[in-house]
N, C-alpha and C. Protein backbone atom coordinates (compact mmCIF):
# COMPACT_ATOMS: atom_id res chain seq x y z
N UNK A 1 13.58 -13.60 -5.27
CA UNK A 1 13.06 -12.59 -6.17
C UNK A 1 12.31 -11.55 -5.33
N UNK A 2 12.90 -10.55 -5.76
CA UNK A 2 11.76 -9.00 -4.59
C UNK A 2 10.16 -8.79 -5.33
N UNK A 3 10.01 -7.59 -4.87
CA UNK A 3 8.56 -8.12 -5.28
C UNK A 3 8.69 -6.87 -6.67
N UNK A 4 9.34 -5.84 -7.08
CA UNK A 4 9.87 -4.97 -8.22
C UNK A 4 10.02 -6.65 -9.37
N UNK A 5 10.89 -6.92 -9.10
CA UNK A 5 10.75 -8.79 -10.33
C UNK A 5 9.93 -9.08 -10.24
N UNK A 6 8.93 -9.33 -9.29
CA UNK A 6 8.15 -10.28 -9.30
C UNK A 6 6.59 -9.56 -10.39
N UNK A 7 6.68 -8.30 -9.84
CA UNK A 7 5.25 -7.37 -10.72
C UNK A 7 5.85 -7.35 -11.96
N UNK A 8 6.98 -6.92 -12.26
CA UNK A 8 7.73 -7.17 -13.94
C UNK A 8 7.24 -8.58 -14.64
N UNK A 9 7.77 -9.44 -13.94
CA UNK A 9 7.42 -10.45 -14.54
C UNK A 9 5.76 -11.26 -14.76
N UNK A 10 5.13 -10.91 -14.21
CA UNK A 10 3.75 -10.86 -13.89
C UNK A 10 2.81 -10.11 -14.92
N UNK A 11 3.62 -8.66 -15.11
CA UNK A 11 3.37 -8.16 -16.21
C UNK A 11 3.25 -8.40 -17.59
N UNK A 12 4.87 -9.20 -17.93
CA UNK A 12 4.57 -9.70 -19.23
C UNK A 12 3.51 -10.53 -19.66
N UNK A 13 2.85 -11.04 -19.04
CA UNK A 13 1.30 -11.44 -19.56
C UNK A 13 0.94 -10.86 -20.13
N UNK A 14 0.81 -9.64 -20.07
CA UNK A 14 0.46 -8.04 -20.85
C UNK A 14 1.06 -7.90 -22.62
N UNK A 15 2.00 -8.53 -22.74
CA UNK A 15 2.71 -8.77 -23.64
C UNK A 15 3.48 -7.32 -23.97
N UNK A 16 3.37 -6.16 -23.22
CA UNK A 16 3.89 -4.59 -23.14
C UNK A 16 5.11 -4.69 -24.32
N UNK A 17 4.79 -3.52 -24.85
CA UNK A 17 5.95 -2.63 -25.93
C UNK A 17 6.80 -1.90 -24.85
N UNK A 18 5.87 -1.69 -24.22
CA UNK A 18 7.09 -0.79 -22.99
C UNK A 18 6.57 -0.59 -21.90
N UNK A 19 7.51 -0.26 -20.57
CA UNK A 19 7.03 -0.70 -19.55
C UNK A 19 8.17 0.07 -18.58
N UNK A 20 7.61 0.92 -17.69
CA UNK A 20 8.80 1.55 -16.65
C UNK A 20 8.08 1.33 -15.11
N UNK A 21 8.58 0.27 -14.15
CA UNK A 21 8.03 0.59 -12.99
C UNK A 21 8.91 1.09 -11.75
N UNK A 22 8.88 1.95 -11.14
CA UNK A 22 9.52 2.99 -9.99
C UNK A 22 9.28 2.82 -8.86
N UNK A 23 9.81 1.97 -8.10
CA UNK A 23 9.80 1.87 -6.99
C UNK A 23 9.73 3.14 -6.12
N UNK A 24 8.41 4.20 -5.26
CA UNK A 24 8.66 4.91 -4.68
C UNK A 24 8.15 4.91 -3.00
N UNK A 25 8.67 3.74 -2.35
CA UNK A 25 8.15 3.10 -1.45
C UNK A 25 9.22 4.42 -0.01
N UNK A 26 10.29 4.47 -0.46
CA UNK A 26 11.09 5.70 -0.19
C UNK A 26 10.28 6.72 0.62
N UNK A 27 9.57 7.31 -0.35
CA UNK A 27 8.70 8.35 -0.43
C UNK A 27 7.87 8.06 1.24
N UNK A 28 7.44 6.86 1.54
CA UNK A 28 6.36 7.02 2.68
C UNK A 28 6.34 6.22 3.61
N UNK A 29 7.82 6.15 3.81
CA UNK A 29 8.41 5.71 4.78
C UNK A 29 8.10 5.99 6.27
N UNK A 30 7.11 7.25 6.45
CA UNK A 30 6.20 7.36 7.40
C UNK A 30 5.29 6.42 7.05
N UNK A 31 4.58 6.06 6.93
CA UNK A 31 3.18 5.17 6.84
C UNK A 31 3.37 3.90 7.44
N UNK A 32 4.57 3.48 7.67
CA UNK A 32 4.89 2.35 8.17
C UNK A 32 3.79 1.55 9.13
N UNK A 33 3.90 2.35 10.02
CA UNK A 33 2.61 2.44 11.23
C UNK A 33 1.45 1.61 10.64
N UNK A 34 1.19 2.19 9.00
CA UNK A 34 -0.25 1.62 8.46
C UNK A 34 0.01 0.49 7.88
N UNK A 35 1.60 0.15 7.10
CA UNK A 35 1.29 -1.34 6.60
C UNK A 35 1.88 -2.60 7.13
N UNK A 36 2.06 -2.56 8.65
CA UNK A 36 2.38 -3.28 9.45
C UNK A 36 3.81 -3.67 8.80
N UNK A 37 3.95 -5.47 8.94
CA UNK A 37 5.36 -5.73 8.75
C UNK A 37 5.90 -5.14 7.38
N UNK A 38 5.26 -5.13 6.12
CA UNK A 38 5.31 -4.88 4.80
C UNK A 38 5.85 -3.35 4.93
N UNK A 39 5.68 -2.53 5.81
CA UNK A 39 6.25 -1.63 5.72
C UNK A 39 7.66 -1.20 5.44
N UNK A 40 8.06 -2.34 6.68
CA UNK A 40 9.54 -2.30 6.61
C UNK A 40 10.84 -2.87 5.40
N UNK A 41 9.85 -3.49 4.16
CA UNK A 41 10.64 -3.78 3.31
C UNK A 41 10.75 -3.17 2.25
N UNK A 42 10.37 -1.89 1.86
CA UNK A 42 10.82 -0.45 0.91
C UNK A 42 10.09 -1.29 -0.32
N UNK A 43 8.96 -1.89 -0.30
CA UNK A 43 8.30 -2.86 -1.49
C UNK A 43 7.02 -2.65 -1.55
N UNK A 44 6.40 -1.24 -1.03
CA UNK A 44 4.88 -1.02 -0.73
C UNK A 44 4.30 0.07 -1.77
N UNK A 45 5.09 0.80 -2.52
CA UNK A 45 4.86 2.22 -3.23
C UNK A 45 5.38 2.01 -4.60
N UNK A 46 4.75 1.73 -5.87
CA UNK A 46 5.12 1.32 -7.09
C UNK A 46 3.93 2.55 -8.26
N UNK A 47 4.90 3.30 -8.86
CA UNK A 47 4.62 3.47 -10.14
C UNK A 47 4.37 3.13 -11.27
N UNK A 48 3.72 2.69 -12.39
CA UNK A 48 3.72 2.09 -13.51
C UNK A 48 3.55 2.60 -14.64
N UNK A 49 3.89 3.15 -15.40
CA UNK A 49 3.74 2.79 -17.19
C UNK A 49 3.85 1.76 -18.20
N UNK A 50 2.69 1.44 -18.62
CA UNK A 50 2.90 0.37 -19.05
C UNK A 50 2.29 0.53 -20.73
N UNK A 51 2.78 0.13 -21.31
CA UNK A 51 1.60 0.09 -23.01
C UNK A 51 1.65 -0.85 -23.64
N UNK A 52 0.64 -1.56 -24.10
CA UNK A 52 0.08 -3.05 -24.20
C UNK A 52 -1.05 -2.64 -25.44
N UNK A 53 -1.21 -3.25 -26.45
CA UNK A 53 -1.82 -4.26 -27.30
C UNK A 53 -3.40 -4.17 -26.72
N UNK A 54 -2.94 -5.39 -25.83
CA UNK A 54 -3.74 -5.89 -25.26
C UNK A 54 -4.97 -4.74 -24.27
N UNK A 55 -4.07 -3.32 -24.39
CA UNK A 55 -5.76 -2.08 -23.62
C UNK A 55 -6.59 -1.84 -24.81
N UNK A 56 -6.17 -1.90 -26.10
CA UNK A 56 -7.00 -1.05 -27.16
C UNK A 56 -8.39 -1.97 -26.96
N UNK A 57 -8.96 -0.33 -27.28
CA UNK A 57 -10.81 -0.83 -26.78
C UNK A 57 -10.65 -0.81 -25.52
N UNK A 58 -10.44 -0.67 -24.46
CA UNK A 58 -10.67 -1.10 -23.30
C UNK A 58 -11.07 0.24 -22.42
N UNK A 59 -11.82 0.44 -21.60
CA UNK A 59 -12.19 1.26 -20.73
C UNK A 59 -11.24 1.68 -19.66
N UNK A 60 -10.68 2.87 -19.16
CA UNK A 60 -9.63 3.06 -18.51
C UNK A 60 -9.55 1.86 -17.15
N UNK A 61 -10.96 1.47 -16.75
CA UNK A 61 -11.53 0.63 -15.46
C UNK A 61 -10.75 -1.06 -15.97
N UNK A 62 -11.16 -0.89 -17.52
CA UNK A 62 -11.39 -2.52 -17.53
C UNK A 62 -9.55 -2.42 -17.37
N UNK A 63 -8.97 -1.39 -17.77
CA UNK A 63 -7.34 -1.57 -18.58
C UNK A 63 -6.60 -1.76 -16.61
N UNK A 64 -7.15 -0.98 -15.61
CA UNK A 64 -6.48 -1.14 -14.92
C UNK A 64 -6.97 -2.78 -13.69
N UNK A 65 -8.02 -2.91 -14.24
CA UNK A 65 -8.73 -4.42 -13.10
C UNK A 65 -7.72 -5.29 -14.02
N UNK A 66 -7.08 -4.90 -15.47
CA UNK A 66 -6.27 -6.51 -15.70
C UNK A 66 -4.95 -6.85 -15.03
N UNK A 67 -4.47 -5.21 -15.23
CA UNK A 67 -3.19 -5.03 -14.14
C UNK A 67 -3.61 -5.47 -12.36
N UNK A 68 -4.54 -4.99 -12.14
CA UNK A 68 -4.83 -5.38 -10.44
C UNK A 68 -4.99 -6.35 -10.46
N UNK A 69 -5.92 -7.70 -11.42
CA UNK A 69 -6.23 -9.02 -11.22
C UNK A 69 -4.62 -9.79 -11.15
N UNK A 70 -3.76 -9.36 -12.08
CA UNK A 70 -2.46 -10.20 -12.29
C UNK A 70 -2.15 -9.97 -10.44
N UNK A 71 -1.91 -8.68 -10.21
CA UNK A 71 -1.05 -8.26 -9.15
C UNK A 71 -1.63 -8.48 -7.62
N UNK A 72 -3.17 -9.48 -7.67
CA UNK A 72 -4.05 -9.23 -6.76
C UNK A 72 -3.12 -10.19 -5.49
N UNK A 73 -2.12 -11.03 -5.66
CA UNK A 73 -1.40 -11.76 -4.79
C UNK A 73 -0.42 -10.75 -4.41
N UNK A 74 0.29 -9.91 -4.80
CA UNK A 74 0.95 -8.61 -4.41
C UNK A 74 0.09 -7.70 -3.53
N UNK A 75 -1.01 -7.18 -4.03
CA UNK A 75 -1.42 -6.57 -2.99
C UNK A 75 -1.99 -7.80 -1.50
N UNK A 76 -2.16 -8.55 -1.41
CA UNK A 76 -2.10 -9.41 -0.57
C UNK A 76 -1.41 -9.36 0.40
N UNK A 77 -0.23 -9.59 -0.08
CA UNK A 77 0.94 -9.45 0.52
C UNK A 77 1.87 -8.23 0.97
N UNK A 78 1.41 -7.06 1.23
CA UNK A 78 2.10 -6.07 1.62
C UNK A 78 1.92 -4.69 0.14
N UNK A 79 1.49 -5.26 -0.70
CA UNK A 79 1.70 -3.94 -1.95
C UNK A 79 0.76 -2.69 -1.44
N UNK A 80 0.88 -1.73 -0.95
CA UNK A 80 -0.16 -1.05 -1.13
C UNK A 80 -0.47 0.11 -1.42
N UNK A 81 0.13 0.79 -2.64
CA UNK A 81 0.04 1.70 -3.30
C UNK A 81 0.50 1.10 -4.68
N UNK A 82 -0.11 1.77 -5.57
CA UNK A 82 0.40 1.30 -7.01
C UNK A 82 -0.33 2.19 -8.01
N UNK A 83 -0.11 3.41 -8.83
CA UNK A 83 -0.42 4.17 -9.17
C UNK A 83 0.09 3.75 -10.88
N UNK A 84 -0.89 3.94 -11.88
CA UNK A 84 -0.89 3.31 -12.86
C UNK A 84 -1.23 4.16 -13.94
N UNK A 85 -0.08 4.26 -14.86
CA UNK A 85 -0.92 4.90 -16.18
C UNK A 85 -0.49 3.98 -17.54
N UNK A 86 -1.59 3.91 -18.01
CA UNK A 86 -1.89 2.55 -19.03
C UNK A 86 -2.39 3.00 -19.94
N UNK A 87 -1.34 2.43 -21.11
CA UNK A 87 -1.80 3.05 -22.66
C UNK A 87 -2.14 2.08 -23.71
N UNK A 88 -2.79 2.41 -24.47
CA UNK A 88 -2.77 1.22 -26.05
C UNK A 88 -1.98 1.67 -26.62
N UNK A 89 -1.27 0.54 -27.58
CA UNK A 89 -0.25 0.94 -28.41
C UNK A 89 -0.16 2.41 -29.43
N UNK A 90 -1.95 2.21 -30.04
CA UNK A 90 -2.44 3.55 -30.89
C UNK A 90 -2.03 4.90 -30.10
N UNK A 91 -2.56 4.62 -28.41
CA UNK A 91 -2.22 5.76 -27.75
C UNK A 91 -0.84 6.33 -27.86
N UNK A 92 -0.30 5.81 -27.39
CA UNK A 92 1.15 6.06 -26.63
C UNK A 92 2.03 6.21 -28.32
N UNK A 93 1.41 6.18 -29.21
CA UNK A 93 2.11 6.36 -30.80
C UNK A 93 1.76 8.08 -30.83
N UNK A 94 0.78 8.54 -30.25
CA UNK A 94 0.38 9.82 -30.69
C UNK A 94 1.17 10.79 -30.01
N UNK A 95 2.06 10.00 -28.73
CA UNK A 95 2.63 10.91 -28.08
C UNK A 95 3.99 11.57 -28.58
């Protein structure tokens, strides 16, 4: 399993209505230099949208420490970019 499955699946904890993540590890393919071996496996640069239930009420801080706590063994391991926009269901209805 790569590590794109592995944050998907990790995710559904979240119990998400919807969910798009983008691998853009592509993109900084210079940086290599900075994330040592992890560099070399195009698995370091991830986008997210995600909308969950589970943010309403939640402080933009608290909505993204639940996503980082799930994923805290990913960044461990080589993740190191992950850029996140996180909605409540109410939200993401208004759009």
């Amino acid at each position: 399993m790569n590590r794109e499955q592995r944050i998907l699946q990790l995710l559904q904890n979240l119990k998400p209505t919807f969910i798009d993540l983008k691998n853009d590890s592509h993109k900084h393919a210079s940086h290599v230099e900075h994330l040592g071996s992890a560099g070399f496996t195009g698995e370091t640069h991830y986008k997210l949208t995600i909308v969950s239930e589970q943010f309403e009420n939640l402080s933009r801080i608290d909505r993204q420490r639940k996503v980082n706590d799930l994923l805290s063994e990913e960044f461990q391991t080589g993740l190191h970019a992950f850029e996140m926009k996180i909605q409540s269901v109410s939200e993401y209805k208004k759009i």
